[in-house]
N, C-alpha and C. Protein backbone atom coordinates (compact mmCIF):
# COMPACT_ATOMS: atom_id res chain seq x y z
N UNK A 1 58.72 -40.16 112.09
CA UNK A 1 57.78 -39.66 111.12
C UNK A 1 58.47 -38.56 110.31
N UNK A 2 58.64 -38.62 109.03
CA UNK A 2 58.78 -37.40 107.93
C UNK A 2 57.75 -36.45 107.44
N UNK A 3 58.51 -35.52 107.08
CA UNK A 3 57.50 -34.36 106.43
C UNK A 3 57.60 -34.46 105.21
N UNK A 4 56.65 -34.90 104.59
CA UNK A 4 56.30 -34.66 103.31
C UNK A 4 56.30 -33.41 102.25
N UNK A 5 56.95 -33.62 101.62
CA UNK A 5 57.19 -32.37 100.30
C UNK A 5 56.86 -32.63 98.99
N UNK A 6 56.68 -32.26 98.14
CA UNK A 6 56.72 -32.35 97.31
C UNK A 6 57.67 -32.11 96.16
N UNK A 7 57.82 -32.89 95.29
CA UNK A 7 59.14 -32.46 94.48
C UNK A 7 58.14 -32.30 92.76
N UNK A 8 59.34 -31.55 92.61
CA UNK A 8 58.84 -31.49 91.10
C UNK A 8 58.63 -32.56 90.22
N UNK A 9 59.33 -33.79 90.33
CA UNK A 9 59.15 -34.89 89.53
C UNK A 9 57.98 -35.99 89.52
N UNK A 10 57.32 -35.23 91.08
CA UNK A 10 55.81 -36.04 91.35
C UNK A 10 54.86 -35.51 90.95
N UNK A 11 55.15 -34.31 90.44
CA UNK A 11 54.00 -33.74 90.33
C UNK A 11 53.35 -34.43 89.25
N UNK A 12 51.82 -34.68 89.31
CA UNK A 12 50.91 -35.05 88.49
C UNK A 12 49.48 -33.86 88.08
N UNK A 13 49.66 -33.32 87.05
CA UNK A 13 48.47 -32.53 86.57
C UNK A 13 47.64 -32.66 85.99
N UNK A 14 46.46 -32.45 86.20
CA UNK A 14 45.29 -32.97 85.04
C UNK A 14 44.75 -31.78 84.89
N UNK A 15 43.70 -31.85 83.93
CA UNK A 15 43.29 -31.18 82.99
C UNK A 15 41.59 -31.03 83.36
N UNK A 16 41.37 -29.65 83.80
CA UNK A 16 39.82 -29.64 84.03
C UNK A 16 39.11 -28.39 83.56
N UNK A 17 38.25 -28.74 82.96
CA UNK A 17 37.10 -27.53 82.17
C UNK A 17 36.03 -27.09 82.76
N UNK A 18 35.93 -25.76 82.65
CA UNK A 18 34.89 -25.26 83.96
C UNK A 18 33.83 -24.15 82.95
N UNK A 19 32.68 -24.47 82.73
CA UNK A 19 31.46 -23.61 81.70
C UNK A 19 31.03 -22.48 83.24
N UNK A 20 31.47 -21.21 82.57
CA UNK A 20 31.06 -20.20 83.36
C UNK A 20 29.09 -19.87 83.26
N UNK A 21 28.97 -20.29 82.29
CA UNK A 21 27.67 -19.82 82.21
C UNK A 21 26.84 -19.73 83.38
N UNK A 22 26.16 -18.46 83.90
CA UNK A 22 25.57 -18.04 85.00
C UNK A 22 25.59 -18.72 86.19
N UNK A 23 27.51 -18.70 86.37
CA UNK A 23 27.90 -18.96 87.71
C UNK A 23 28.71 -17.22 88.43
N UNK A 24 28.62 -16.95 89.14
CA UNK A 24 29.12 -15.61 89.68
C UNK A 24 30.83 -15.66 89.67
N UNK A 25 30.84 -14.38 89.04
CA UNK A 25 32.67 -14.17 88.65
C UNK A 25 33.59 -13.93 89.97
N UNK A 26 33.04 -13.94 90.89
CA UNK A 26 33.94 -14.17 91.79
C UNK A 26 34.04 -15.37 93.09
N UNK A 27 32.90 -16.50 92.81
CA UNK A 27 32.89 -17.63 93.11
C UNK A 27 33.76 -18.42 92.25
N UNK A 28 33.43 -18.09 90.85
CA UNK A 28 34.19 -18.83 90.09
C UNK A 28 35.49 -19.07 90.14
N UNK A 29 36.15 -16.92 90.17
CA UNK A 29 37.48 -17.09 90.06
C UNK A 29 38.02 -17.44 91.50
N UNK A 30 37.61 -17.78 92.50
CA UNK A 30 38.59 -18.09 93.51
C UNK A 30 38.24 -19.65 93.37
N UNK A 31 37.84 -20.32 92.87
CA UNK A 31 37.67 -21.95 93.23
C UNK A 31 38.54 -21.86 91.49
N UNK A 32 38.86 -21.27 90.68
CA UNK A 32 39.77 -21.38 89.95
C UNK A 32 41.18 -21.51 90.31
N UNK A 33 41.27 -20.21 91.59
CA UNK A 33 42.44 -20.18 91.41
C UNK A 33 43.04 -21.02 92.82
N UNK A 34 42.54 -21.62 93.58
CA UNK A 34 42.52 -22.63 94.08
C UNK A 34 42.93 -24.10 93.30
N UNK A 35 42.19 -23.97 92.45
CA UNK A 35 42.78 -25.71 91.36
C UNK A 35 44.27 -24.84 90.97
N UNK A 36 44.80 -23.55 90.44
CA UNK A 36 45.48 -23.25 89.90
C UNK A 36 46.94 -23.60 91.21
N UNK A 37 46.58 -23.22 92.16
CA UNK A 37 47.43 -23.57 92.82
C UNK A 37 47.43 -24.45 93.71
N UNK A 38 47.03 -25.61 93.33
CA UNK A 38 46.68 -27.28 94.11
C UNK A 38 46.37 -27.13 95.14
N UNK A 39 46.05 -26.05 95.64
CA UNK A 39 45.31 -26.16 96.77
C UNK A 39 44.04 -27.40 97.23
N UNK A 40 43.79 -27.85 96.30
CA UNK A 40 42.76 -28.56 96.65
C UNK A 40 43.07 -30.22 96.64
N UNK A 41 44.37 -30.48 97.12
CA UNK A 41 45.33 -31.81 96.73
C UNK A 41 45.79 -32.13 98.34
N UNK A 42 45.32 -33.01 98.28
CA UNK A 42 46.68 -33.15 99.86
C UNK A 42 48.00 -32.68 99.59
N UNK A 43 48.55 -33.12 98.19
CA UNK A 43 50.20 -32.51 97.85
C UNK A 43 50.59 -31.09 98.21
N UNK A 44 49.69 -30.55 98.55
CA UNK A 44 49.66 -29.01 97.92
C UNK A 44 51.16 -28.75 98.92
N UNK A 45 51.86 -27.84 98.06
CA UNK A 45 53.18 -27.57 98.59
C UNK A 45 53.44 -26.07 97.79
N UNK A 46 53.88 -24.75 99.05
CA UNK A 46 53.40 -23.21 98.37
C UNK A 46 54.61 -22.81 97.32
N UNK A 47 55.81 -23.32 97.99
CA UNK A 47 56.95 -23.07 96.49
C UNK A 47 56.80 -23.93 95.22
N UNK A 48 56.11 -25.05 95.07
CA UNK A 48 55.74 -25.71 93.75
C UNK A 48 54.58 -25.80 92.95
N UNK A 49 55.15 -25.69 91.58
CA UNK A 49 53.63 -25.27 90.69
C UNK A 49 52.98 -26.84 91.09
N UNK A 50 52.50 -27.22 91.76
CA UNK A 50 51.39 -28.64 91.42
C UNK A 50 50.57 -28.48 91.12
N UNK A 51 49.88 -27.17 90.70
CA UNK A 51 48.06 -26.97 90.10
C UNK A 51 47.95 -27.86 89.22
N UNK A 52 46.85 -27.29 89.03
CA UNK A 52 45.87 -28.64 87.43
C UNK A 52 45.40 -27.46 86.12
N UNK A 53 46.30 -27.52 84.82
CA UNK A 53 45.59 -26.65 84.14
C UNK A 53 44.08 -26.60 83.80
N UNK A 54 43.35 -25.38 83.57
CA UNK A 54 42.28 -25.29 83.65
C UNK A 54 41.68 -24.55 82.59
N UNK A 55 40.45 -25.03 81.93
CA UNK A 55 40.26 -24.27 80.62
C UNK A 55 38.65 -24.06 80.75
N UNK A 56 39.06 -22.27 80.48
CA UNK A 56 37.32 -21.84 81.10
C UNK A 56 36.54 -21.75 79.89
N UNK A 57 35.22 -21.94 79.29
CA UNK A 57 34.85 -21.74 78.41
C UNK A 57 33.65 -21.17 78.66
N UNK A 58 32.75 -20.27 77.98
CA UNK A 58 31.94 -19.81 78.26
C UNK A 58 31.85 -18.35 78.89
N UNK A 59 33.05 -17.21 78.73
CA UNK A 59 33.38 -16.57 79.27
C UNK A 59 32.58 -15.80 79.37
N UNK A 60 31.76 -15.38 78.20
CA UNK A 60 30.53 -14.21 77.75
C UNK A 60 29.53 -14.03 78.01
N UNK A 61 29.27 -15.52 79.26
CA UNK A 61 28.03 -15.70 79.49
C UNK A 61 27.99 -15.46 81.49
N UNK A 62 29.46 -15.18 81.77
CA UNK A 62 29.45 -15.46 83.34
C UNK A 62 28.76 -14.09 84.42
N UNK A 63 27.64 -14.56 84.73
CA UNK A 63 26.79 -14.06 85.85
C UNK A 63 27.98 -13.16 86.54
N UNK A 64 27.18 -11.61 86.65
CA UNK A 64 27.51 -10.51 87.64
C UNK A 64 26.59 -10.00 88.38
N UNK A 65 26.38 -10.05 89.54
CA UNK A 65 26.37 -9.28 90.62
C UNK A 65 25.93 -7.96 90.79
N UNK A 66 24.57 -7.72 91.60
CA UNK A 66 24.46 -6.29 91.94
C UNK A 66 24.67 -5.50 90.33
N UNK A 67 25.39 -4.50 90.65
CA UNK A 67 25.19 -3.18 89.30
C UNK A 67 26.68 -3.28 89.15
N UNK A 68 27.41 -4.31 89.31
CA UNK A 68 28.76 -4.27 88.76
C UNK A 68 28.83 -3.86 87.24
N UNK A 69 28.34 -4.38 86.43
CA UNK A 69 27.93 -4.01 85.02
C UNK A 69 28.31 -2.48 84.77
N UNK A 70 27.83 -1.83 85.54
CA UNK A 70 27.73 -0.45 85.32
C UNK A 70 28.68 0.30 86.53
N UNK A 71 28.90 -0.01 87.51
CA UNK A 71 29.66 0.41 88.25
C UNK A 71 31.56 0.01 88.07
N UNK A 72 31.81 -1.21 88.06
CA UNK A 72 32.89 -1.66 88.03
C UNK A 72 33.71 -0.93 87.17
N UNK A 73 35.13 -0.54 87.38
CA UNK A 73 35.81 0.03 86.17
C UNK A 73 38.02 -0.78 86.71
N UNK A 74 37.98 -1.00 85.32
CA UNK A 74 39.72 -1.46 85.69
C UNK A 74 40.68 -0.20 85.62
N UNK A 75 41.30 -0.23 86.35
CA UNK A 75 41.92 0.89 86.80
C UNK A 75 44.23 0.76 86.14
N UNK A 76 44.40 1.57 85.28
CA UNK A 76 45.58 1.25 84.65
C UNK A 76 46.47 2.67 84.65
N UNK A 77 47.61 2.66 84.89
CA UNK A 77 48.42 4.08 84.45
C UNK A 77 49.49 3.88 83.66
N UNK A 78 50.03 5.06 82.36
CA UNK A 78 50.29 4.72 81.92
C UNK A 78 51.73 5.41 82.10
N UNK A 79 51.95 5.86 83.41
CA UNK A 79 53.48 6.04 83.82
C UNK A 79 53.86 7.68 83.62
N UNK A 80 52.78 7.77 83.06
CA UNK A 80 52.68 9.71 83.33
C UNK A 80 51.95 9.96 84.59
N UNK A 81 52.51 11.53 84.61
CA UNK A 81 51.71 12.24 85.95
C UNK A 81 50.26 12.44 85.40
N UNK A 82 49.03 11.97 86.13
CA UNK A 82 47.97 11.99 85.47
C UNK A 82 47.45 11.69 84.83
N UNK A 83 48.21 10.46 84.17
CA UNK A 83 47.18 9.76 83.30
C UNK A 83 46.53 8.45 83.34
N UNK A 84 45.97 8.29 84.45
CA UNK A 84 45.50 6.96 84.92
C UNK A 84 44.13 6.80 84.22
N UNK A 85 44.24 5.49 83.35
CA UNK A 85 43.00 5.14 82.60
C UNK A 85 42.17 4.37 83.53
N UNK A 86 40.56 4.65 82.84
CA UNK A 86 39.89 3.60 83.96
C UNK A 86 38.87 3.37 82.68
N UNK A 87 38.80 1.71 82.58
CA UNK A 87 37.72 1.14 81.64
C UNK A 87 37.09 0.56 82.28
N UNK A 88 35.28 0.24 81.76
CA UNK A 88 34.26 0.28 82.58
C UNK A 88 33.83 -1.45 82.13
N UNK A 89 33.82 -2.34 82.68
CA UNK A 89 33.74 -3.68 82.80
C UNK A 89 32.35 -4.26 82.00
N UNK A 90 31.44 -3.13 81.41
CA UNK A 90 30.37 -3.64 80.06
C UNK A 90 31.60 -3.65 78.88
N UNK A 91 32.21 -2.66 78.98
CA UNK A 91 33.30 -1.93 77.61
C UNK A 91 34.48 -3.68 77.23
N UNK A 92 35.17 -3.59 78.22
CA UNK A 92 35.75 -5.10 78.49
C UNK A 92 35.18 -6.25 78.38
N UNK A 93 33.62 -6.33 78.69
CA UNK A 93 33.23 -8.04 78.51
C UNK A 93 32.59 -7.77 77.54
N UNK A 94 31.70 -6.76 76.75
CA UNK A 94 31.65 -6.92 74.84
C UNK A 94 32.82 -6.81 74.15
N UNK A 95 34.03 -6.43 74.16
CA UNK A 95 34.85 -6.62 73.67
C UNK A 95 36.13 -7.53 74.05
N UNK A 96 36.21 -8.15 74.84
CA UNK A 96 36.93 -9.39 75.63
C UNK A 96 36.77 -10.12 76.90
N UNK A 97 35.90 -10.64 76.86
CA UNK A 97 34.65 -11.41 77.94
C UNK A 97 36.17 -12.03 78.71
N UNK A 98 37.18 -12.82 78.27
CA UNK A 98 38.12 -13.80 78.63
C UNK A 98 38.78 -12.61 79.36
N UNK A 99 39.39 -11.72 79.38
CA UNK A 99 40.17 -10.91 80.76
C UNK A 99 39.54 -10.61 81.12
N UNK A 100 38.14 -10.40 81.59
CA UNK A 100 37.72 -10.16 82.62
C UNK A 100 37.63 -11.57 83.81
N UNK A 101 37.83 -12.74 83.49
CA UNK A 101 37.73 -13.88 84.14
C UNK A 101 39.64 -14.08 84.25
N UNK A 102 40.38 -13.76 83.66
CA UNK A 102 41.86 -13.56 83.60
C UNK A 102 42.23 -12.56 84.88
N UNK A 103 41.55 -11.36 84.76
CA UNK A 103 41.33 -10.36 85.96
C UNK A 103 41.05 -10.38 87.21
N UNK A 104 39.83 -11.70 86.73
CA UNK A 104 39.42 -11.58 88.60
C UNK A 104 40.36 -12.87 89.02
N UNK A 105 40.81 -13.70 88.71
CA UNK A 105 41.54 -14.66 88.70
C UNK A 105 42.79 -14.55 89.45
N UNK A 106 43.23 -14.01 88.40
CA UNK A 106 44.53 -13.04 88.86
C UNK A 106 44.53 -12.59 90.23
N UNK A 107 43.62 -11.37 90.52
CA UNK A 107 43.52 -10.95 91.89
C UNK A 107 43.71 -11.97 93.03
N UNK A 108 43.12 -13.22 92.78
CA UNK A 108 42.86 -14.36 93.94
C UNK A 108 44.21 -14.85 94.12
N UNK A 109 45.03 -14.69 93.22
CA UNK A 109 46.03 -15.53 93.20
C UNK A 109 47.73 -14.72 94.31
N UNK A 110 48.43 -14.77 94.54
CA UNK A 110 49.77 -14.22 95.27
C UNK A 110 50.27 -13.35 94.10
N UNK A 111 50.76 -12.53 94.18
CA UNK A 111 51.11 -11.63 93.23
C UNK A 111 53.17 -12.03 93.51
N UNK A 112 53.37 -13.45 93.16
CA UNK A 112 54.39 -13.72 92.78
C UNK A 112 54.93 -14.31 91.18
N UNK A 113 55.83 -14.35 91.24
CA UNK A 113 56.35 -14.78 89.78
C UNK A 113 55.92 -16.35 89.66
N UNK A 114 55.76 -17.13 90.38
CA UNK A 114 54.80 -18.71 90.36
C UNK A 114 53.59 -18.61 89.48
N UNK A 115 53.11 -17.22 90.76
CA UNK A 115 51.35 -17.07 90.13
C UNK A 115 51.91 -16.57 88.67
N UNK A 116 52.02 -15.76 88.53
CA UNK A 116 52.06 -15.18 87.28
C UNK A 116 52.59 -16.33 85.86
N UNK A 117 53.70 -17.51 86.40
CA UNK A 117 53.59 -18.43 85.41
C UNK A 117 52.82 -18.95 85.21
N UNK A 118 51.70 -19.51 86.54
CA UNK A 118 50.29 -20.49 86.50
C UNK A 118 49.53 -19.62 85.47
N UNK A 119 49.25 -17.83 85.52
CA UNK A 119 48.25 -17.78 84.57
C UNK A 119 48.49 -17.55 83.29
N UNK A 120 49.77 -17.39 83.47
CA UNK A 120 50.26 -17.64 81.53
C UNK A 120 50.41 -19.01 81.49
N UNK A 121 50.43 -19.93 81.70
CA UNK A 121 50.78 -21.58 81.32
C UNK A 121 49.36 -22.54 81.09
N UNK A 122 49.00 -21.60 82.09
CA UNK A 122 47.72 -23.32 82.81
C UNK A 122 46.66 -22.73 82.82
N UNK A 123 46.46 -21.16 82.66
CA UNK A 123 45.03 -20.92 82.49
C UNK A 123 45.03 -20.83 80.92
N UNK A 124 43.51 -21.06 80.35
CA UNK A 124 43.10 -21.02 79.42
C UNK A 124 41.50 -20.51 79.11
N UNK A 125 41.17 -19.16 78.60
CA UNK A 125 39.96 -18.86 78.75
C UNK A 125 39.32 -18.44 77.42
N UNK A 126 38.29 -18.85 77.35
CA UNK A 126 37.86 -18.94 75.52
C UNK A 126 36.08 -18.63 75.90
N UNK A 127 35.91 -17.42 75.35
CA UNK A 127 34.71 -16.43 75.07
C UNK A 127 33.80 -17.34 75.20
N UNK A 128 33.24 -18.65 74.08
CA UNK A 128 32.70 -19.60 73.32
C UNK A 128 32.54 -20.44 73.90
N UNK A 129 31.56 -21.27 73.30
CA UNK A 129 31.84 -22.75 74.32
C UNK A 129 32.59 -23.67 73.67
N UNK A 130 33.55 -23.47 72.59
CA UNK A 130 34.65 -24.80 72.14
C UNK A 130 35.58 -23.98 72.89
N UNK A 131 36.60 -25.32 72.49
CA UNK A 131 38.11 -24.86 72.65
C UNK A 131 38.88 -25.93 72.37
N UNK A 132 40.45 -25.71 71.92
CA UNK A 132 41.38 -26.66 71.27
C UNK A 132 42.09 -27.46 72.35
N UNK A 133 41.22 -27.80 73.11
CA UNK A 133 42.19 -28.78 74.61
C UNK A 133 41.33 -30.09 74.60
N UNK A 134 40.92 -30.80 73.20
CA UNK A 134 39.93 -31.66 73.45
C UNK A 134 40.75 -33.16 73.43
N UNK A 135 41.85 -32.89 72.99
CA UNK A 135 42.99 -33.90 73.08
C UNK A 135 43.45 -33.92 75.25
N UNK A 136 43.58 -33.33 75.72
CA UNK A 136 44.16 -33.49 76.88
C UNK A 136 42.98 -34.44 77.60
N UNK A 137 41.50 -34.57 77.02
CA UNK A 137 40.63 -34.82 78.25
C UNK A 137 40.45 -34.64 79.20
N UNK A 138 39.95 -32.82 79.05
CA UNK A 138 39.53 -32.37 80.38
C UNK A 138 38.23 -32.78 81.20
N UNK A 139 38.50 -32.88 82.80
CA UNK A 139 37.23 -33.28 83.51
C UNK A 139 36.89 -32.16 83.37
N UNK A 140 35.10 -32.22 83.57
CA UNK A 140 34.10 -31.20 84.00
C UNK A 140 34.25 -30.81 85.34
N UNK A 141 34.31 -29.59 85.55
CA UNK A 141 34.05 -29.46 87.01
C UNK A 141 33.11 -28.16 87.22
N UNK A 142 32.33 -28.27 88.19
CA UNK A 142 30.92 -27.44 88.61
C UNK A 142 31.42 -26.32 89.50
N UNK A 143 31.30 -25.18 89.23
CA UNK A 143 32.12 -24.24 90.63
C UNK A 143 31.26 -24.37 91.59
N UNK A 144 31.79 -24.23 92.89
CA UNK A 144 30.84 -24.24 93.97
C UNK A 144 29.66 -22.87 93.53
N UNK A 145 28.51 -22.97 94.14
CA UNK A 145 27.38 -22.61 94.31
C UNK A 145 27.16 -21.90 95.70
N UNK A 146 25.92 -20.96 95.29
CA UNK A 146 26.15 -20.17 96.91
C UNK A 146 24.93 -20.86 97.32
């Protein structure tokens, strides 16, 4: 019996679209970042990109939790002594609904140079409900539900 691997030349990716609308941002982003990293494939293999790009739409509309609204803040420094910025997550989703779903995403994912190509390559997140991926034929997919 052999062990199965995966190679780069098998890999097969498809293309799936996920409407955030009043699904919870952190159900969402971990069953995101799960497709992002094929986890959800028998192939799944941890040194190879095999995910499925994924294009979120609906960003402006995705259900929060408790008083996150008002409590939550992103936390940034800017390499001085003391100057660590903190922006408050209403401030971020009226003015860019898409990193905040980029954000929580991110977190779910390994903080290696893989992950970090998956979410510049294969994620795709658009405020609105269009988007320019209507040529790839993305499936629908439903995030799990609590």
């Amino acid at each position: 019996m052999k062990t199965f691997s995966l190679r780069k030349e098998d890999v097969a990716r498809r293309w799936v679209v996920v409407d955030t609308a009043g699904h919870p941002l952190g159900r969402l982003a971990s069953r995101v970042a799960q497709i992002l990293r094929g986890k959800h494939k028998p192939t799944f293999t941890p040194h190879l990109n095999g995910g499925d790009f994924v294009v979120i739409v609906n960003a402006e509309k995705v259900k929060l939790t408790g008083r996150k609204i008002e409590q939550k803040r992103y936390f940034r420094h800017t390499g001085y002594m003391g100057h660590e910025r903190f922006r408050p997550l209403a401030t971020l989703l009226a003015q860019h609904p898409e990193r905040v779903i980029e954000k929580a995403v991110w977190g779910m994912l390994p903080k290696t140079t893989l992950s970090r190509q998956k979410v510049k390559q294969m994620l795709k997140v658009y405020a609105g409900p269009t988007h320019p991926h209507a040529a790839q034929q993305p499936e629908p997919l439903a995030p799990v539900e609590a």
